[in-house]
C-alpha atoms as a PDB file:
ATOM      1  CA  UNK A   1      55.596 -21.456 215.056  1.00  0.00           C
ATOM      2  CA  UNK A   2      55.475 -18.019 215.922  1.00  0.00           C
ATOM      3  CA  UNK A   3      56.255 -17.989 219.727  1.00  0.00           C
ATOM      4  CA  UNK A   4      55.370 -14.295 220.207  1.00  0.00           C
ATOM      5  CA  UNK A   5      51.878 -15.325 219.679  1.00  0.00           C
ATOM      6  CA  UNK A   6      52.279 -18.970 222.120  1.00  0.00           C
ATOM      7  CA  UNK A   7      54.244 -16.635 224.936  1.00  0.00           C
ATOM      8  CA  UNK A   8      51.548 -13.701 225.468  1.00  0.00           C
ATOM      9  CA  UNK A   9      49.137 -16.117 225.510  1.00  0.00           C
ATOM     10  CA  UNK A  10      51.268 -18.628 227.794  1.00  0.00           C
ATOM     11  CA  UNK A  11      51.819 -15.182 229.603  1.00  0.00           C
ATOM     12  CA  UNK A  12      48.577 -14.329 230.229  1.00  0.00           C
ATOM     13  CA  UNK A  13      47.417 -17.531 231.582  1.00  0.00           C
ATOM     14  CA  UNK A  14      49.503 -18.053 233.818  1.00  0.00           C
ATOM     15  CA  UNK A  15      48.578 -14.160 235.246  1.00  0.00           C
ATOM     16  CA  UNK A  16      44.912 -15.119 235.505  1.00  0.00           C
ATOM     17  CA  UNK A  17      45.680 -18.065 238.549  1.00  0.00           C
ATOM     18  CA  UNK A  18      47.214 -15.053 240.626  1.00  0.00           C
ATOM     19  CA  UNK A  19      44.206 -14.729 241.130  1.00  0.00           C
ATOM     20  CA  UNK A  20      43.569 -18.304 243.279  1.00  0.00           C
ATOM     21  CA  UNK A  21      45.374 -19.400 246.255  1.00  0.00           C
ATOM     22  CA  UNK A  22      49.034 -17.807 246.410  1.00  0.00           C
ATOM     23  CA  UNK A  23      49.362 -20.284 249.053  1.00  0.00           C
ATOM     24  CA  UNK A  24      48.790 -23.209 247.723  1.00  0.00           C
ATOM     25  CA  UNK A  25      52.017 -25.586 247.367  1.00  0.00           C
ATOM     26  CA  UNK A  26      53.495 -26.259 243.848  1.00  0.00           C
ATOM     27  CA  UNK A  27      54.075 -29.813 244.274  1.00  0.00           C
ATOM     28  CA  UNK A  28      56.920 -30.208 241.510  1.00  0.00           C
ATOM     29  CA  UNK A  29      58.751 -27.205 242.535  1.00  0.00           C
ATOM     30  CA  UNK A  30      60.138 -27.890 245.890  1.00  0.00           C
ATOM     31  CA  UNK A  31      59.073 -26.099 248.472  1.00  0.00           C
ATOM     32  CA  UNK A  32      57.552 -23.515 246.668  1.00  0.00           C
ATOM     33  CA  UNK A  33      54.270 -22.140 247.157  1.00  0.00           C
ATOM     34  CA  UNK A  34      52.209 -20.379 243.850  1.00  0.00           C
ATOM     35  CA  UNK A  35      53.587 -16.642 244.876  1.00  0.00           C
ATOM     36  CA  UNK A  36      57.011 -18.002 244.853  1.00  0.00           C
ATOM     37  CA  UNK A  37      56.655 -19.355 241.448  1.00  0.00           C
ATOM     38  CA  UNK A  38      54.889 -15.979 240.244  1.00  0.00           C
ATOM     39  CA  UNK A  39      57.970 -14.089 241.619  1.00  0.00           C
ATOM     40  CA  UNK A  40      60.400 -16.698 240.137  1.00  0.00           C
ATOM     41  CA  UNK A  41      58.271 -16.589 236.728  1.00  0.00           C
ATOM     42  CA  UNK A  42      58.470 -12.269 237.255  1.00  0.00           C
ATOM     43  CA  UNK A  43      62.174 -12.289 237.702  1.00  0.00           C
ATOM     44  CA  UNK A  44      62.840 -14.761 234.863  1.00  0.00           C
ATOM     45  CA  UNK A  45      60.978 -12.348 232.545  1.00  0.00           C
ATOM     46  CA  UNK A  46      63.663  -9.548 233.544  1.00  0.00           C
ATOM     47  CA  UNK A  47      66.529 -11.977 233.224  1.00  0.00           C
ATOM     48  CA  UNK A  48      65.600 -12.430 230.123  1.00  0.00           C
ATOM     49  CA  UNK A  49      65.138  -8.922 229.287  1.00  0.00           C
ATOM     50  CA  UNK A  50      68.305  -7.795 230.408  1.00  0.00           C
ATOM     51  CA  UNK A  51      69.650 -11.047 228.598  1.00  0.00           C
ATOM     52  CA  UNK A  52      68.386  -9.636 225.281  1.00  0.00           C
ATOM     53  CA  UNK A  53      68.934  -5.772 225.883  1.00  0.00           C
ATOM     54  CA  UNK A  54      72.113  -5.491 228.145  1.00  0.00           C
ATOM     55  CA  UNK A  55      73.864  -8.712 226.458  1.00  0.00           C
ATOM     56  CA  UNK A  56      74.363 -10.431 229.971  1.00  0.00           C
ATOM     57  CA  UNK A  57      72.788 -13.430 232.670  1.00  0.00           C
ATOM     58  CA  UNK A  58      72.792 -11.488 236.095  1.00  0.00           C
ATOM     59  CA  UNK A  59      70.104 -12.628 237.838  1.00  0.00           C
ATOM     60  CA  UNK A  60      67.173 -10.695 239.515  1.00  0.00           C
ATOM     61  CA  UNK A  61      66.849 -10.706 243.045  1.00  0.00           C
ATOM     62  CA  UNK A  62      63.655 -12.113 243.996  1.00  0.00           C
ATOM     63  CA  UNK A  63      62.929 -10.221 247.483  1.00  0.00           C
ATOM     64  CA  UNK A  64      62.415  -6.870 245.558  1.00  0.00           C
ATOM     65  CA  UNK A  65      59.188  -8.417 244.182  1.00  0.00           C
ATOM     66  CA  UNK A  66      56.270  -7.417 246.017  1.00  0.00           C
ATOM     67  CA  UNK A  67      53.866 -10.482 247.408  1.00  0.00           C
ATOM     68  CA  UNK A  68      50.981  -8.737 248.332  1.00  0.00           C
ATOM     69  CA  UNK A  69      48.226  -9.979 245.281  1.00  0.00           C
ATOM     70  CA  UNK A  70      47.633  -6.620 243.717  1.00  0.00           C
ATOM     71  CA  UNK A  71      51.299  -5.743 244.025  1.00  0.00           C
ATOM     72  CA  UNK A  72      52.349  -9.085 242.499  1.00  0.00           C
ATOM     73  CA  UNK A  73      49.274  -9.250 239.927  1.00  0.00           C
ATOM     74  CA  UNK A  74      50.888  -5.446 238.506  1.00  0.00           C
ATOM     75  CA  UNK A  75      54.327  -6.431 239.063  1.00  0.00           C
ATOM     76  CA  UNK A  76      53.970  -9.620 237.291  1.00  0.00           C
ATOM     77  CA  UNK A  77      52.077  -8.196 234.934  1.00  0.00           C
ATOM     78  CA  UNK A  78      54.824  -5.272 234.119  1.00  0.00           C
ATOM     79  CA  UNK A  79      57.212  -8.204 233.425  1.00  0.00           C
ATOM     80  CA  UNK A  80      55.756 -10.168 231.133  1.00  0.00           C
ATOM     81  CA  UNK A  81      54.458  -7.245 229.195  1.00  0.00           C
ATOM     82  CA  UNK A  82      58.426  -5.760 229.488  1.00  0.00           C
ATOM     83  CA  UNK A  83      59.377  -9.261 228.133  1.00  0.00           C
ATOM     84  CA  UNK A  84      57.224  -9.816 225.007  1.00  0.00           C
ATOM     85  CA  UNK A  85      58.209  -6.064 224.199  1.00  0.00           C
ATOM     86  CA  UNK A  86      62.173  -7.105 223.938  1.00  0.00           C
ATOM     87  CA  UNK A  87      61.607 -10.303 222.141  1.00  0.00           C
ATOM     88  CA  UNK A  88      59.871  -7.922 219.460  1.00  0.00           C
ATOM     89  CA  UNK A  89      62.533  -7.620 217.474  1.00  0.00           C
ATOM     90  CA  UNK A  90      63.876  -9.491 215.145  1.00  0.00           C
ATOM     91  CA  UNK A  91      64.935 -13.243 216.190  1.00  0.00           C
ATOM     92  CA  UNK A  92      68.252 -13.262 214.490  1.00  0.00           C
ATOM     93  CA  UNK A  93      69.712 -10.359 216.887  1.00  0.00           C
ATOM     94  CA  UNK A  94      72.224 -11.628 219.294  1.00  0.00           C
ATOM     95  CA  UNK A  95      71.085 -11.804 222.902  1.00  0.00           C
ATOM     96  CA  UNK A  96      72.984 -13.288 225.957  1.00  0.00           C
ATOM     97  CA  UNK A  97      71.735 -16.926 226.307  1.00  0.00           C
ATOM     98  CA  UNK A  98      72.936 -20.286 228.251  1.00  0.00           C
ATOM     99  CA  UNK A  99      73.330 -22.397 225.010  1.00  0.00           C
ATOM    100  CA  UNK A 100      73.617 -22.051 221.582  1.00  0.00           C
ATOM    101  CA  UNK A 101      72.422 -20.119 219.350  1.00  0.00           C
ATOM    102  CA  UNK A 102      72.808 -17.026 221.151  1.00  0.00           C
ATOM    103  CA  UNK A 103      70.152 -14.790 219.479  1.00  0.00           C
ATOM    104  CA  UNK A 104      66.317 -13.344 220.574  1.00  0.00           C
ATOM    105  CA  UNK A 105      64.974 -16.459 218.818  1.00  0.00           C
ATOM    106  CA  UNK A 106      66.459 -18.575 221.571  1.00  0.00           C
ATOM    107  CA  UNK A 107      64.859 -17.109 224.170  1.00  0.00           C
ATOM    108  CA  UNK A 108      61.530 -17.030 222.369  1.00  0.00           C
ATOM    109  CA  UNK A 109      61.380 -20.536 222.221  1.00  0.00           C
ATOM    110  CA  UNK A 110      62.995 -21.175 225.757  1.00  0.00           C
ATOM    111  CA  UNK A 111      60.480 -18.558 227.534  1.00  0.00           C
ATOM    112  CA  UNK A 112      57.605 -19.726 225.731  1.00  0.00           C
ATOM    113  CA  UNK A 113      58.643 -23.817 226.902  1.00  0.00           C
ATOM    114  CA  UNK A 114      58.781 -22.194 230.340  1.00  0.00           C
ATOM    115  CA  UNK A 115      56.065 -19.915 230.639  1.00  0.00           C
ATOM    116  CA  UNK A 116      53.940 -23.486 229.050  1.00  0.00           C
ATOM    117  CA  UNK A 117      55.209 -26.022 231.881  1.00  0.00           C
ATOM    118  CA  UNK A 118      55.104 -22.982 234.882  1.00  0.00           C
ATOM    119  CA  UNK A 119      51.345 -22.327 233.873  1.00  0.00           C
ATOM    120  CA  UNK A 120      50.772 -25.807 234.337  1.00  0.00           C
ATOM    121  CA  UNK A 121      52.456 -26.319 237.388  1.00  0.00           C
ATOM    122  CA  UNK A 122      50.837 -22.993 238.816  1.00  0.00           C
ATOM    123  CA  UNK A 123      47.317 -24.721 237.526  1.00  0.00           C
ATOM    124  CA  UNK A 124      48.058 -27.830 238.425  1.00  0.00           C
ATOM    125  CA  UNK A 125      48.563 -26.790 242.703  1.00  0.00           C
ATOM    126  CA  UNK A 126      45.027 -25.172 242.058  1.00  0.00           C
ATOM    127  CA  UNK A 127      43.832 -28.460 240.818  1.00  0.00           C
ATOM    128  CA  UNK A 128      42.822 -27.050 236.888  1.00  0.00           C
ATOM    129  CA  UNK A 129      45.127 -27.427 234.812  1.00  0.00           C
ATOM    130  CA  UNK A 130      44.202 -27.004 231.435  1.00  0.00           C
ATOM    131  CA  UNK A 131      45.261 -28.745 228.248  1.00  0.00           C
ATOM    132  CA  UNK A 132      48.849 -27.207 226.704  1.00  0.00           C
ATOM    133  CA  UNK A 133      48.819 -26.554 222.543  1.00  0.00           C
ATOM    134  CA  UNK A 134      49.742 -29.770 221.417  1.00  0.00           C
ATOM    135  CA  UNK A 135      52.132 -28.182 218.567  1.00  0.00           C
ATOM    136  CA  UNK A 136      53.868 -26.129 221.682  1.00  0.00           C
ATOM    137  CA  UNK A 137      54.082 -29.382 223.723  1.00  0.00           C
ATOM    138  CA  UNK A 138      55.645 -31.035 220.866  1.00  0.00           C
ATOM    139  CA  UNK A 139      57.956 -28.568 220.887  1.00  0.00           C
ATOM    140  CA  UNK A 140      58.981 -29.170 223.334  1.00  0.00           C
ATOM    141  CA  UNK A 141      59.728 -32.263 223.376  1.00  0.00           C
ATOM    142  CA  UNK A 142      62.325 -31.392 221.044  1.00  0.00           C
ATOM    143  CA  UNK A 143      63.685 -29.151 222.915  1.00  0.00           C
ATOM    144  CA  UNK A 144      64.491 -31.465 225.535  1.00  0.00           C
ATOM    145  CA  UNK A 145      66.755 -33.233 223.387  1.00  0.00           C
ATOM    146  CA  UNK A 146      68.143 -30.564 220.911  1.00  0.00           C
ATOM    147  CA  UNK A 147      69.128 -28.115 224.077  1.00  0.00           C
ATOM    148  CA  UNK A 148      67.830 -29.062 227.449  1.00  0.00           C
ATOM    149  CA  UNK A 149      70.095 -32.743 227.528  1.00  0.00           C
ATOM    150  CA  UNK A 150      72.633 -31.426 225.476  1.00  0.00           C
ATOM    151  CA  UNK A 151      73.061 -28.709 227.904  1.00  0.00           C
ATOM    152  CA  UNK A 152      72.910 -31.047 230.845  1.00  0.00           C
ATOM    153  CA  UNK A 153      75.921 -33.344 229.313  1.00  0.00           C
ATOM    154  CA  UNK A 154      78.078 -30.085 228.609  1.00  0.00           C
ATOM    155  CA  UNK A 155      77.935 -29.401 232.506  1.00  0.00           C
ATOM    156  CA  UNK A 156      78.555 -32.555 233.086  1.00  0.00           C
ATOM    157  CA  UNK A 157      75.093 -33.109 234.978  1.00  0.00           C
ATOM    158  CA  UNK A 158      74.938 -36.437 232.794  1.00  0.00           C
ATOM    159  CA  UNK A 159      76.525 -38.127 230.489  1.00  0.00           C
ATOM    160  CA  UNK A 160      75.257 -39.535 226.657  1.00  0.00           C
ATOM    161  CA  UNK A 161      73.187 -42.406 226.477  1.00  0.00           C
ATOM    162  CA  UNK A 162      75.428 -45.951 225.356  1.00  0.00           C
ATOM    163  CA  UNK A 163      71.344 -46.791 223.898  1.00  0.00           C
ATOM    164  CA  UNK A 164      69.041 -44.917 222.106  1.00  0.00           C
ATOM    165  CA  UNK A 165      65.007 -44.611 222.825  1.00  0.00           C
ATOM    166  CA  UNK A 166      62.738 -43.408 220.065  1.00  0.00           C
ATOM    167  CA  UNK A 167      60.002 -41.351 221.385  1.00  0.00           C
ATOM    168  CA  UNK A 168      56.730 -40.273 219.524  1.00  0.00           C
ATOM    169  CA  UNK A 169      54.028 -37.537 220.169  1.00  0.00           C
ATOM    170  CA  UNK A 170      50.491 -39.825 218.911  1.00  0.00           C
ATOM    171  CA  UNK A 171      48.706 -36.526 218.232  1.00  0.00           C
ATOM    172  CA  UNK A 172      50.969 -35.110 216.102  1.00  0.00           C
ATOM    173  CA  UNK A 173      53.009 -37.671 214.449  1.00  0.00           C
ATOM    174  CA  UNK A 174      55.881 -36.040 215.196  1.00  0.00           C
ATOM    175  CA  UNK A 175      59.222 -38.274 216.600  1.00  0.00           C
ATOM    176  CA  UNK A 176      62.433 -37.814 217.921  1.00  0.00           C
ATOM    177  CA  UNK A 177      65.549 -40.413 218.542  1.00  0.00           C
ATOM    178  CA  UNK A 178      67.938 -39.680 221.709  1.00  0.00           C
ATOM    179  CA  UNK A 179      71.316 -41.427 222.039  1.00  0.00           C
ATOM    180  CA  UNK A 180      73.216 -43.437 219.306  1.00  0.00           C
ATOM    181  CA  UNK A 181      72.284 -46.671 216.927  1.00  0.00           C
ATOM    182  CA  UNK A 182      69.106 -48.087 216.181  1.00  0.00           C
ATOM    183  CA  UNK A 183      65.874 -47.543 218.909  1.00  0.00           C
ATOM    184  CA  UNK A 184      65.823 -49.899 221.760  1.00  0.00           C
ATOM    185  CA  UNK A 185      62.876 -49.082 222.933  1.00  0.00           C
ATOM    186  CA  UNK A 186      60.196 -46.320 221.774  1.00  0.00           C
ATOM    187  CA  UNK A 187      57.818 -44.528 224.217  1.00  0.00           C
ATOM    188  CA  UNK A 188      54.574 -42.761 222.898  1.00  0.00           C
ATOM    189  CA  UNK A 189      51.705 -40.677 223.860  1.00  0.00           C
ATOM    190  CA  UNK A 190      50.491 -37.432 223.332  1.00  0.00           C
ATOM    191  CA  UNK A 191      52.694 -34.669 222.900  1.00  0.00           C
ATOM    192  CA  UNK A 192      51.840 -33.119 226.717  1.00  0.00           C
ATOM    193  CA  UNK A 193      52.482 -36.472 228.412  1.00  0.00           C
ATOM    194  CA  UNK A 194      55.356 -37.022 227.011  1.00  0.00           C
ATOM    195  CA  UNK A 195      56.370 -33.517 228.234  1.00  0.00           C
ATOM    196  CA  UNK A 196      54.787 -33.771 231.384  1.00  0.00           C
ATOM    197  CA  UNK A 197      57.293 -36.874 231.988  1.00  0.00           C
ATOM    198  CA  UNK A 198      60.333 -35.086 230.585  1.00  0.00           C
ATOM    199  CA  UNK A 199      60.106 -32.816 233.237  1.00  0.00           C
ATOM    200  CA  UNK A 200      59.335 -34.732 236.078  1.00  0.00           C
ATOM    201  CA  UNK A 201      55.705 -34.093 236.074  1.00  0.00           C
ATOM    202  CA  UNK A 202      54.430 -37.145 235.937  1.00  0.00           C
ATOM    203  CA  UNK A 203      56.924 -40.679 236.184  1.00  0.00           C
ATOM    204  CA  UNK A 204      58.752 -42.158 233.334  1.00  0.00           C
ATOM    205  CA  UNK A 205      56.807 -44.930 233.467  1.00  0.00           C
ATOM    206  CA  UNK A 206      52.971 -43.036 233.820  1.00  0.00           C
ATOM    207  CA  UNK A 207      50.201 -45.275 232.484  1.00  0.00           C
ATOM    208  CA  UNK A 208      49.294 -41.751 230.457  1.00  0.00           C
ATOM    209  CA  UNK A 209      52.379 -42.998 228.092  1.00  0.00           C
ATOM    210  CA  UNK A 210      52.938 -46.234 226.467  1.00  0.00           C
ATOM    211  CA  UNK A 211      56.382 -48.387 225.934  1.00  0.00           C
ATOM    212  CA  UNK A 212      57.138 -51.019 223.454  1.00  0.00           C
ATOM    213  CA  UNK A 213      60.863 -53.131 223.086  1.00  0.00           C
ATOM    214  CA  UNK A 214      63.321 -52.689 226.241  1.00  0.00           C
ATOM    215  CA  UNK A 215      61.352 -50.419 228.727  1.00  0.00           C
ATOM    216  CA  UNK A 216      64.029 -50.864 231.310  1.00  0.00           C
ATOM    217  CA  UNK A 217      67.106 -49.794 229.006  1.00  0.00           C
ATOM    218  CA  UNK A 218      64.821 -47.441 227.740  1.00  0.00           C
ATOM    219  CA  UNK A 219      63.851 -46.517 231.167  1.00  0.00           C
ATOM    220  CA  UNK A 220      67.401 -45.950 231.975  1.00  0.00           C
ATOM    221  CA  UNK A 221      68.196 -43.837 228.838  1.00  0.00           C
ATOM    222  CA  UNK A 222      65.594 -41.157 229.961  1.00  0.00           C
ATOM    223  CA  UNK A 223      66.996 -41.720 233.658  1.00  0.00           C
ATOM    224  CA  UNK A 224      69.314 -38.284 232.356  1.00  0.00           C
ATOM    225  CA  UNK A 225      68.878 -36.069 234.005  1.00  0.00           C
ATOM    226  CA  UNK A 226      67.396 -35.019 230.587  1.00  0.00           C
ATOM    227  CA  UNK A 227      66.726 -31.206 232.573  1.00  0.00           C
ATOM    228  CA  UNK A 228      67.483 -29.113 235.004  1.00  0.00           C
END
């Protein structure tokens, strides 16, 4: 997959709802209204940036964004532009990250997964969201259990499953196993449902997905917290 390509155009989508309602609520973010997730989205860019060019996680502070619409439109606009230019190198470079494996291609992925679900959410409080890639989405699906849980359990926000649930993305064939032995239960649908539910967008058990075997051990094996 060549995430350069999926993150400007992730990038840009997510730019164009700037220009709806900045105060419309976010309704998976907290209290958050749109121009707080457009500043948080601006500020991850440069965290990332400095992450890959200054080899450290110090976070941006969020009231030196503007959040006037023009200001935050440029601003925003700066940052992602600032972002796609540092991850233009090549993906094997080593770059400050949060997990393993501590290179530019890390953060490709990771800002590409977020700039997908954050364009969604910013959509979705507008009422239009629009489809995600279904390669992308399956992506990350994996990445939910090859980092995202993974990194959960090492900070001892959870702890590994005693079961394990098979889940599979209908649209792409694609399928993925999370916790030890044979399946208990598997849960299906396509691959943005399944992501949407990862991530708390919609409930483990939406009627958008479908489970077959133990749906309550099953159930309780997602329970995580799979992600932040």
């Amino acid at each position: 997959m060549d995430y350069l390509v999926e993150l400007r155009r992730e990038l840009d989508a997510f730019g164009a709802v700037l220009d709806g309602d900045l105060s419309a609520p976010v309704e998976h973010c907290g209290g958050w209204r749109l121009v707080d997730l457009a500043v948080h989205m601006g500020a991850g860019n440069l965290w990332v940036v400095a992450a890959v060019r200054e080899g450290h996680g110090d976070s941006y502070d969020e009231g030196a964004a503007p959040r006037d619409r023009a200001g935050l439109k440029a601003w925003y606009a700066k940052t992602a532009d600032g972002l796609v230019q540092a991850l233009s190198v090549d993906p094997s470079n080593g770059a400050w990250t949060f997990f393993p494996p501590h290179t530019v291609g890390f953060w490709r992925r990771r800002r590409s997964q977020e700039t997908l679900m954050h364009r969604w959410d910013a959509e979705h409080a507008l009422g239009s969201a629009t489809p995600m890639d279904a390669a992308l989405a399956a992506d990350g699906v994996a990445e939910v259990f090859d980092t995202m849980a993974p990194r959960m359990i090492s900070k001892g926000a959870a702890t590994y499953p005693e079961q394990a649930v098979r889940i599979t993305a209908t649209d792409s064939g694609r399928c993925w196993a999370y916790g030890p032995g044979e399946p208990i239960a598997e849960v299906s649908g396509t691959a943005e449902d399944l992501l949407l539910m990862l991530w708390g967008r919609k409930p483990r058990d939406t009627g958008s997905v479908t489970w077959a075997g133990d749906r309550e051990a099953g159930l309780g094996v997602l329970a995580g917290p799979l992600v932040p």
